[in-house]
N, C-alpha and C. Protein backbone atom coordinates (compact mmCIF):
# COMPACT_ATOMS: atom_id res chain seq x y z
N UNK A 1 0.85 -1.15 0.00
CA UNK A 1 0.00 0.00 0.00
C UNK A 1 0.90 1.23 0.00
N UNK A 2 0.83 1.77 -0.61
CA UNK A 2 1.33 3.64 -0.91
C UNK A 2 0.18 4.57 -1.03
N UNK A 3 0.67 5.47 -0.20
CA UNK A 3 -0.43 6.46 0.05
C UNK A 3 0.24 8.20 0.14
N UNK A 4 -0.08 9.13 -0.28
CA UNK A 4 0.40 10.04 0.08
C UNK A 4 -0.54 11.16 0.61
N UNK A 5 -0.14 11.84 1.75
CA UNK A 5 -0.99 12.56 2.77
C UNK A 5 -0.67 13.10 3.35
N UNK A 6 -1.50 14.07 4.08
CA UNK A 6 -0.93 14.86 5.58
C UNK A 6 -2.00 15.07 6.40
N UNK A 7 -1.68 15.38 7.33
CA UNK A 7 -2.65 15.27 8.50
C UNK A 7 -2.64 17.09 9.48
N UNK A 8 -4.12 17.41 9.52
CA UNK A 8 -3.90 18.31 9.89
C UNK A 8 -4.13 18.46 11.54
N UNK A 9 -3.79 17.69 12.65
CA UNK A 9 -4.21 17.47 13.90
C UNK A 9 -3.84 18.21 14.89
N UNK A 10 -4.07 18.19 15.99
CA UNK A 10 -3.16 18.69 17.12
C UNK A 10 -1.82 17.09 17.05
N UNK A 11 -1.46 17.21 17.77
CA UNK A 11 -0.05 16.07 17.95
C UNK A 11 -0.64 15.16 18.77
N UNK A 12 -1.30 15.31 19.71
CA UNK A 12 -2.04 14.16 20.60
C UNK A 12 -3.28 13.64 19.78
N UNK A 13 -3.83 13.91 19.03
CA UNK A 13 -4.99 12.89 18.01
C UNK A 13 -4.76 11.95 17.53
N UNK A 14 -5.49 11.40 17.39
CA UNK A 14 -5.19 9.90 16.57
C UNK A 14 -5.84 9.85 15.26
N UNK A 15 -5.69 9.72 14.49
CA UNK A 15 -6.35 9.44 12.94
C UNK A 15 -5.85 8.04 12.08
N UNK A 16 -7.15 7.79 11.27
CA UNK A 16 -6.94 6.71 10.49
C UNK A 16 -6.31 7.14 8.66
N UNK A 17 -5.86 6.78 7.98
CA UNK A 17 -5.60 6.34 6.91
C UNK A 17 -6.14 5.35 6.28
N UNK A 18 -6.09 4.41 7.13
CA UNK A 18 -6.40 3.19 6.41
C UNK A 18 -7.12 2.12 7.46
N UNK A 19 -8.34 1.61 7.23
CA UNK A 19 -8.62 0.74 8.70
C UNK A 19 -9.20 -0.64 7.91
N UNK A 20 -8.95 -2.03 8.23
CA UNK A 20 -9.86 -2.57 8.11
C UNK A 20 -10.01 -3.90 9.30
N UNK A 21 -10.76 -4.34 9.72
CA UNK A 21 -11.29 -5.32 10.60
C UNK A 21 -12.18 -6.46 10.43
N UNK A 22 -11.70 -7.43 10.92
CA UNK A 22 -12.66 -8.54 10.55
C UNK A 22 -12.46 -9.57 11.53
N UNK A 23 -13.60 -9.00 12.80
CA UNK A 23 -13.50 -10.19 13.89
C UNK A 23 -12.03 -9.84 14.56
N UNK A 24 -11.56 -10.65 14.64
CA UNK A 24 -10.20 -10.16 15.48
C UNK A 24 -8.91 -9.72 14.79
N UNK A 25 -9.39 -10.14 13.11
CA UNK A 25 -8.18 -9.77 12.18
C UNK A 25 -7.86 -8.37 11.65
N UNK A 26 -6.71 -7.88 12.27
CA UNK A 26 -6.92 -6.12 11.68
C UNK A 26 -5.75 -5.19 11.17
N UNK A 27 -5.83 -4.30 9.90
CA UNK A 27 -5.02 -4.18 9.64
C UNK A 27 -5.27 -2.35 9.30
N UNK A 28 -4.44 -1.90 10.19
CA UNK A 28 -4.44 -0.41 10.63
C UNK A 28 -3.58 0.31 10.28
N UNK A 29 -3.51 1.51 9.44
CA UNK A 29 -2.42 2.60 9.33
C UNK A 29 -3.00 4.24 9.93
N UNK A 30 -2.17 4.42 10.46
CA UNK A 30 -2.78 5.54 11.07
C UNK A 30 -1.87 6.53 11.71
N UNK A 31 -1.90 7.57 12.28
CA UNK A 31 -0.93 8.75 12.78
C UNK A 31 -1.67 8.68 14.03
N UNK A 32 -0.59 8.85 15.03
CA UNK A 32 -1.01 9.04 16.62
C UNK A 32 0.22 9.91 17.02
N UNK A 33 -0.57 10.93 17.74
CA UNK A 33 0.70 12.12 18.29
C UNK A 33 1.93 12.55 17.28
N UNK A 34 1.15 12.75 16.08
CA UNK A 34 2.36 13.01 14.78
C UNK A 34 3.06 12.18 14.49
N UNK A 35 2.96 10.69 14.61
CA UNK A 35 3.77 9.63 14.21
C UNK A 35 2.97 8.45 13.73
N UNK A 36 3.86 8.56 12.43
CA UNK A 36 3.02 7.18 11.79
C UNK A 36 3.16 5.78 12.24
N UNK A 37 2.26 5.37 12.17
CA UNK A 37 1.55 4.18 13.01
C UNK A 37 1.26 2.74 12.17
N UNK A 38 1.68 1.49 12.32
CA UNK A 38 0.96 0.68 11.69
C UNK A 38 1.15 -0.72 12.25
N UNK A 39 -0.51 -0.75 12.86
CA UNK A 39 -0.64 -2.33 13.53
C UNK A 39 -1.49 -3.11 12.61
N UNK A 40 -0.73 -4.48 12.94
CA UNK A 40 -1.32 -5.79 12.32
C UNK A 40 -1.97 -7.00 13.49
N UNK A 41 -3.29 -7.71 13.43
CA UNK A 41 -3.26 -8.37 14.07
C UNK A 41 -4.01 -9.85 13.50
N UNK A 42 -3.98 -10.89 13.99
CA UNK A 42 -4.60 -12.27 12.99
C UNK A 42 -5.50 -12.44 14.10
N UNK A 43 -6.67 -13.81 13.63
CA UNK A 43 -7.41 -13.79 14.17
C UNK A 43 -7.52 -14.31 15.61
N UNK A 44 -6.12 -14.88 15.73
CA UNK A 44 -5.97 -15.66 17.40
C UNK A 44 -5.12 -14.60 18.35
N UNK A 45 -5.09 -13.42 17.72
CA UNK A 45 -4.72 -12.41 18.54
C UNK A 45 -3.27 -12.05 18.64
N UNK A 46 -2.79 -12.23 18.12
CA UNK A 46 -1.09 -12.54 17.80
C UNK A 46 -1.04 -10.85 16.67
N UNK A 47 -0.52 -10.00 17.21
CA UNK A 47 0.20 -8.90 17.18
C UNK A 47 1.10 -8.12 16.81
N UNK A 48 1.29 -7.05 15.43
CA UNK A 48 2.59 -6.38 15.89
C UNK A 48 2.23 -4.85 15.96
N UNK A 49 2.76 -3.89 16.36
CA UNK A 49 2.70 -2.48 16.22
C UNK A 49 4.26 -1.98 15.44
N UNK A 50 4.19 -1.05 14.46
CA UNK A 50 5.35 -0.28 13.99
C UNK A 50 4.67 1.37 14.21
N UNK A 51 5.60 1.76 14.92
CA UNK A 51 5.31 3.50 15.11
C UNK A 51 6.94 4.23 14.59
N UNK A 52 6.84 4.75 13.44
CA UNK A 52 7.88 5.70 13.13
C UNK A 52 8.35 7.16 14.19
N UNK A 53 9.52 7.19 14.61
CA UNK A 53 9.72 7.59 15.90
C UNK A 53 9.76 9.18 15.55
N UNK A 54 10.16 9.69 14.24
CA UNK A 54 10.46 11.21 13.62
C UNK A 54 9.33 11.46 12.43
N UNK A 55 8.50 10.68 12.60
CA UNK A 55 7.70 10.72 11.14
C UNK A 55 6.69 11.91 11.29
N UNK A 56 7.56 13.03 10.76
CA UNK A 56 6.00 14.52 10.58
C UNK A 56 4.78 14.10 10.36
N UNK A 57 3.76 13.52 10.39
CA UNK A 57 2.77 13.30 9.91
C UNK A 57 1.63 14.40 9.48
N UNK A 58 2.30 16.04 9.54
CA UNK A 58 1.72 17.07 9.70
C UNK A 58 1.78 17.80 8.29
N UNK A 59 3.25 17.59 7.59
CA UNK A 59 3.72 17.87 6.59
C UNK A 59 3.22 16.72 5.19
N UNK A 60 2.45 16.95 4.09
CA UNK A 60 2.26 15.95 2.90
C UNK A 60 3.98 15.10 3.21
N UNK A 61 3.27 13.72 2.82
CA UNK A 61 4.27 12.76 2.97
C UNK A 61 4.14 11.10 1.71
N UNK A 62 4.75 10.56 1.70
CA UNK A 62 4.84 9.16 0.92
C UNK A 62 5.05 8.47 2.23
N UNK A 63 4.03 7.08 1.94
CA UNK A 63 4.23 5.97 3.30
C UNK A 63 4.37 5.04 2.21
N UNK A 64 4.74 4.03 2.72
CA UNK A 64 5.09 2.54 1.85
C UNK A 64 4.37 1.82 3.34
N UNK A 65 3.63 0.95 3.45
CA UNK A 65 3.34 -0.46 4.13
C UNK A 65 3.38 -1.34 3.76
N UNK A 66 3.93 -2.30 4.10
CA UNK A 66 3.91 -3.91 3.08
C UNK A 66 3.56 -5.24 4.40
N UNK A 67 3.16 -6.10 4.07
CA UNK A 67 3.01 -7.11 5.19
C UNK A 67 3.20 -8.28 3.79
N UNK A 68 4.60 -8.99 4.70
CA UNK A 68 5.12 -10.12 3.84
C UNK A 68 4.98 -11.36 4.63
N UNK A 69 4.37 -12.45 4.84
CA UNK A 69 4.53 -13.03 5.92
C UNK A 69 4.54 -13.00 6.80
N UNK A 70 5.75 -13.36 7.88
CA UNK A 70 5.64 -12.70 9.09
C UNK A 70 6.25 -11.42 9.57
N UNK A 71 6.75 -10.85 8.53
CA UNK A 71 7.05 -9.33 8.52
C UNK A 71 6.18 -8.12 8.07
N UNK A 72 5.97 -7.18 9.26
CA UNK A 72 5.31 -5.97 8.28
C UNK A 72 6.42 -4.75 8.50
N UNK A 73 6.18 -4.08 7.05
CA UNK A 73 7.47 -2.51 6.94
C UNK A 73 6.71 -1.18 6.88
N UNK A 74 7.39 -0.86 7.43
CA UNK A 74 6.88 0.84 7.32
C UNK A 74 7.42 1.74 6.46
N UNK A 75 7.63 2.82 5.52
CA UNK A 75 8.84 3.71 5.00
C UNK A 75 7.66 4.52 5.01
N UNK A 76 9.08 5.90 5.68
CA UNK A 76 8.39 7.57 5.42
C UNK A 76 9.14 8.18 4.90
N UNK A 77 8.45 8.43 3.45
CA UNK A 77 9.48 9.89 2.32
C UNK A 77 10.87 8.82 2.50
N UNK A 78 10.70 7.65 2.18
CA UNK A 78 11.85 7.15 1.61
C UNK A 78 13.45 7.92 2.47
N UNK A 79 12.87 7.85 3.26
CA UNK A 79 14.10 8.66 4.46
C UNK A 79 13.92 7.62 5.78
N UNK A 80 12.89 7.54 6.37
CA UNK A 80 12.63 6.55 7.76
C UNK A 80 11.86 5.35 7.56
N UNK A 81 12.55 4.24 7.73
CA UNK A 81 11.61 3.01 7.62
C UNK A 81 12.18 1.89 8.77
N UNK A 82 11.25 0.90 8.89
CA UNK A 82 11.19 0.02 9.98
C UNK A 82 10.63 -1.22 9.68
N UNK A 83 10.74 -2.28 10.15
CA UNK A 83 10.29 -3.51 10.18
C UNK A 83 10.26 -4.27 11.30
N UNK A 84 8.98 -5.03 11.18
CA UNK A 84 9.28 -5.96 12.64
C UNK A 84 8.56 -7.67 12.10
N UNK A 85 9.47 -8.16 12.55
CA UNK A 85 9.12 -9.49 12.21
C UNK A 85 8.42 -10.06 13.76
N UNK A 86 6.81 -10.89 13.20
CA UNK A 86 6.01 -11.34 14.30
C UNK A 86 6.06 -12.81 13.53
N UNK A 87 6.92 -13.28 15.20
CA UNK A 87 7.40 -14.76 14.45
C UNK A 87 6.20 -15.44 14.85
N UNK A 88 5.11 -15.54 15.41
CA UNK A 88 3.93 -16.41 15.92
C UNK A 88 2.81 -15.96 15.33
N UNK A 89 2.87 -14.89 14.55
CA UNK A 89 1.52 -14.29 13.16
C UNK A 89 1.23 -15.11 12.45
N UNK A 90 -0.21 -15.53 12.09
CA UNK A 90 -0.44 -16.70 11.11
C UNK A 90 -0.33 -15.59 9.74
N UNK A 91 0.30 -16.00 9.05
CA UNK A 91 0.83 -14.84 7.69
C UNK A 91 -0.44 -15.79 6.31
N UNK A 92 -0.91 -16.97 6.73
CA UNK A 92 -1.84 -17.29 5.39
C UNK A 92 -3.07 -16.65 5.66
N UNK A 93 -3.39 -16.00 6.84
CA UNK A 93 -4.44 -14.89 6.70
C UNK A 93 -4.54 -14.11 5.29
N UNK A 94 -5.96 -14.18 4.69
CA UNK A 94 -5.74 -12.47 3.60
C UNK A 94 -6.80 -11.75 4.28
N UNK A 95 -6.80 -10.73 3.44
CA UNK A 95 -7.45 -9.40 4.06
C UNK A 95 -8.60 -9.46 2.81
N UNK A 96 -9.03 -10.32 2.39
CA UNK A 96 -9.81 -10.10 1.38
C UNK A 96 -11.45 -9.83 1.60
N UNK A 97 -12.11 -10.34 2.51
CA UNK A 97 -13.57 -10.65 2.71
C UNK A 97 -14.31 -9.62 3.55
N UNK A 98 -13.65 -8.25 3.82
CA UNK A 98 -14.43 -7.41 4.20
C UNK A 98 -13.98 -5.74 3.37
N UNK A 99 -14.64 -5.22 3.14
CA UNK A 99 -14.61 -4.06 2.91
C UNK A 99 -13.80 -3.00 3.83
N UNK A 100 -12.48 -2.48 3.47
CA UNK A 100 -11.54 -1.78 4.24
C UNK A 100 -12.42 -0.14 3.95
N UNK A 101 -11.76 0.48 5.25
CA UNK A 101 -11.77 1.81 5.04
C UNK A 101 -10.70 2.97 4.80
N UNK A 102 -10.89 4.22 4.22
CA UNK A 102 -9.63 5.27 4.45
C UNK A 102 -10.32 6.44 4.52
N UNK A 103 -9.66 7.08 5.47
CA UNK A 103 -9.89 7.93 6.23
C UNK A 103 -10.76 8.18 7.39
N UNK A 104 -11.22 6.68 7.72
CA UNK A 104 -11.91 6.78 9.51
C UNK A 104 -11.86 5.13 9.55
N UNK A 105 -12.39 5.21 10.84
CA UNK A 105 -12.42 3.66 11.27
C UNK A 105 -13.69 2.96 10.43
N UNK A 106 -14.87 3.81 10.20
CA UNK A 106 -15.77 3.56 9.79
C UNK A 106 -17.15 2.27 10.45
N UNK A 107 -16.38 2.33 12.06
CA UNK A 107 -17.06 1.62 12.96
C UNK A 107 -18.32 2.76 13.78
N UNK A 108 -20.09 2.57 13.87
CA UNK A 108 -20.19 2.80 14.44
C UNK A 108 -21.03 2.07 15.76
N UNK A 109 -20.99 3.47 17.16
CA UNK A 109 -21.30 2.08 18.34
C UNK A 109 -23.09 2.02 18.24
N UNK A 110 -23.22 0.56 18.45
CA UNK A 110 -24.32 0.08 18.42
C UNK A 110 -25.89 0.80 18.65
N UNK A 111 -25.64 2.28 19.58
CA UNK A 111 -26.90 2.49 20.27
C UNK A 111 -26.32 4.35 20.25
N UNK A 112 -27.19 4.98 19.31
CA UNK A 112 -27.05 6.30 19.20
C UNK A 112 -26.81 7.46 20.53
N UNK A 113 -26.80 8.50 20.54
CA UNK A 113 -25.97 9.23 19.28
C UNK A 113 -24.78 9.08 19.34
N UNK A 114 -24.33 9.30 18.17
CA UNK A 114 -22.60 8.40 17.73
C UNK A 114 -21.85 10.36 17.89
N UNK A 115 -21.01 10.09 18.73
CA UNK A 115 -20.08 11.07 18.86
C UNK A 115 -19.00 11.39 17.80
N UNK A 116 -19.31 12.87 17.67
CA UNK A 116 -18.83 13.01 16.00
C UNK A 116 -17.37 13.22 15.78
N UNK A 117 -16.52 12.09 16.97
CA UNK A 117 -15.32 12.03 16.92
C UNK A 117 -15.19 10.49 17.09
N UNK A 118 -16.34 9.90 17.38
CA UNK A 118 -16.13 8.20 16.96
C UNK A 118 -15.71 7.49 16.16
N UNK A 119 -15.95 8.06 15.14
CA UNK A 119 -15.07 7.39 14.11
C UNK A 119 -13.59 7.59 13.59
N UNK A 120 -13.01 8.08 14.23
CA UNK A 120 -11.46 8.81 14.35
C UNK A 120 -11.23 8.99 12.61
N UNK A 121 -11.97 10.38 12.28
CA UNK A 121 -11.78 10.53 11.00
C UNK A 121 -10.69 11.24 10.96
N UNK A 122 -10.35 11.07 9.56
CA UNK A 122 -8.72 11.50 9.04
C UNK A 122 -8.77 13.29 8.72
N UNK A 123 -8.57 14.27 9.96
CA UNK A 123 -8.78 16.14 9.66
C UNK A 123 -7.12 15.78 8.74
N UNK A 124 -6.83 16.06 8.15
CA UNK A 124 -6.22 16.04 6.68
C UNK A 124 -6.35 15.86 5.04
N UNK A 125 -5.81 15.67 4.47
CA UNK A 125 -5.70 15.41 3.12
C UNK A 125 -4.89 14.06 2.23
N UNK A 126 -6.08 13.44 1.85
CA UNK A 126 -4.97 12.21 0.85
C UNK A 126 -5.28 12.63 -0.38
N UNK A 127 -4.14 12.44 -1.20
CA UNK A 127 -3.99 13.12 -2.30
C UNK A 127 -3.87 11.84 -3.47
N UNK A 128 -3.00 10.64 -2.97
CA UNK A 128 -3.19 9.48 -3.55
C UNK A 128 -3.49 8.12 -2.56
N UNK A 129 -3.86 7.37 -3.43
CA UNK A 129 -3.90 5.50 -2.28
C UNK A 129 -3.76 4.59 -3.23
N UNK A 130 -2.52 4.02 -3.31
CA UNK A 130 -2.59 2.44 -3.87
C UNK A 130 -2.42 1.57 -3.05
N UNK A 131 -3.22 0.56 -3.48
CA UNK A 131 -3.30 -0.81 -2.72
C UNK A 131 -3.02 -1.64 -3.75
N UNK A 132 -2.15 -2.82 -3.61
CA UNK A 132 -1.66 -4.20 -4.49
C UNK A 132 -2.16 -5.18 -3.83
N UNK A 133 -2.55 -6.08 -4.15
CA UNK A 133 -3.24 -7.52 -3.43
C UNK A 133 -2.28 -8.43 -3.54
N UNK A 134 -1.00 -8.20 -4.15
CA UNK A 134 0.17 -9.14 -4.46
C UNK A 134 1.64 -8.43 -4.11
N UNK A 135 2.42 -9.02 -3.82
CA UNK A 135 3.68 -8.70 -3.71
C UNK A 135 4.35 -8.37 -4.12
N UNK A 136 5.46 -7.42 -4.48
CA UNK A 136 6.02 -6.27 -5.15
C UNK A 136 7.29 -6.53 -5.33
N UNK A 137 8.40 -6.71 -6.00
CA UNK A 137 9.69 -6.72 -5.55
C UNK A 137 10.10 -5.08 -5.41
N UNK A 138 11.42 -4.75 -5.35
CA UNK A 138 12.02 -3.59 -4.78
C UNK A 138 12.21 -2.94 -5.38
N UNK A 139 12.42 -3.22 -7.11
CA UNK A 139 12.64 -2.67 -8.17
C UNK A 139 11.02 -2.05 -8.45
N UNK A 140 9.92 -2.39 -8.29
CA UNK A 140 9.04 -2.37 -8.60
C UNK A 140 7.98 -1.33 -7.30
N UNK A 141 8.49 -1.38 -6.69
CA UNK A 141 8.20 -0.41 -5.08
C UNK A 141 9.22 1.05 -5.34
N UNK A 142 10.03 0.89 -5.41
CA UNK A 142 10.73 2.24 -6.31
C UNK A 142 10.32 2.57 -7.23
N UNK A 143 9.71 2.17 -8.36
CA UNK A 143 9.16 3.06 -9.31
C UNK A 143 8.12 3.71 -8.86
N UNK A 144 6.82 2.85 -7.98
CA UNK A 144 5.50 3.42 -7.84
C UNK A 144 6.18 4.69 -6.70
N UNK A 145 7.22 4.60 -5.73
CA UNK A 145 7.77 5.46 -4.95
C UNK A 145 7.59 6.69 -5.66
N UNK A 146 8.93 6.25 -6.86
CA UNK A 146 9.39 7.49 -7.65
C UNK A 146 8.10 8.15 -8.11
N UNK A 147 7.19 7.48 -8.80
CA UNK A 147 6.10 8.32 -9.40
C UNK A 147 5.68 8.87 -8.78
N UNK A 148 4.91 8.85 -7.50
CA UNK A 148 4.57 8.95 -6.22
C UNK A 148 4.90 10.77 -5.88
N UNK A 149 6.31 10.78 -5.65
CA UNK A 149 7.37 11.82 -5.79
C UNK A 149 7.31 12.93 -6.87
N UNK A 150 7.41 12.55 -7.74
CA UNK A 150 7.27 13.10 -9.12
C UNK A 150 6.44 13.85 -9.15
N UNK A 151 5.38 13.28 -8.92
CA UNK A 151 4.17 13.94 -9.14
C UNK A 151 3.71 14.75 -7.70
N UNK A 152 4.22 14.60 -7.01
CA UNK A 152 3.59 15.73 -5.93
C UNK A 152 5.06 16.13 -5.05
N UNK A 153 6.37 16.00 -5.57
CA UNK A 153 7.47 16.23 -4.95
C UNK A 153 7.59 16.76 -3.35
N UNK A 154 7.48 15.22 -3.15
CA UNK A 154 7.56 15.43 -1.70
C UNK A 154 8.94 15.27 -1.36
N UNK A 155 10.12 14.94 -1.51
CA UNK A 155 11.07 15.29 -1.46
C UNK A 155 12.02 15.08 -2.25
């Protein structure tokens, strides 16, 4: 997934990018306290969190997310990136059978009125979103980068 965006928040908010859920399986990108954010979880509850420790999330930006198995990566503006390998993640999970969201959680609670900060919508701007359902090599993640760049020169 490549996305490019900015977020217009205070630093303590939380916002979504990208949400989707299914039962206990969930796969989240999001900015919390100006830092980009991205948790994975399967359906027996098995876990990872990546939070980019310098990532402006305030300033338009390029994110890269990838989940390879039992690894998921983060990259910001092709300058800060991270990985964490979750060696006990069932990785033959897909994300296919529910309808994802971007730009809120798109959950609401059961019994009105829904507080018009419940859905932790995204106060910013996305400008692009690709999603691949298949795996990318590196040569091929650099180009969509570069275009990415190109076209809205983020750095």
């Amino acid at each position: 997934m490549f996305f490019v965006a900015q977020v217009n928040v205070d630093v303590n908010e939380t916002s979504k990018y990208f949400y989707y859920v299914n039962g206990d399986t969930k796969l989240i990108v999001g900015s919390s306290n100006n830092k980009l954010k991205f948790n994975i979880s399967d359906s027996d509850g098995e876990s990872g969190t990546l939070t980019l420790p310098t990532s402006d999330t305030s300033s338009y930006h390029i994110c890269v997310v990838r989940h390879h198995n039992k690894h998921i990566y983060l990259d910001f503006n092709n300058t800060l990136s991270d990985s964490l390998n979750i060696s006990t993640y069932n990785h033959t999970q897909t994300f296919n059978s529910t309808t994802f969201n971007l730009g809120s959680s798109g959950v609401a609670p059961s019994a009105p009125p829904v507080p018009s900060d419940y859905y932790d919508y995204l106060n910013g701007n996305m400008q692009e979103f690709i999603v691949y359902n298949s795996s990318l090599d590196s040569y091929k993640i650099g180009q969509v980068k570069s275009y990415l760049n190109k076209k809205y020169n983020i750095y």
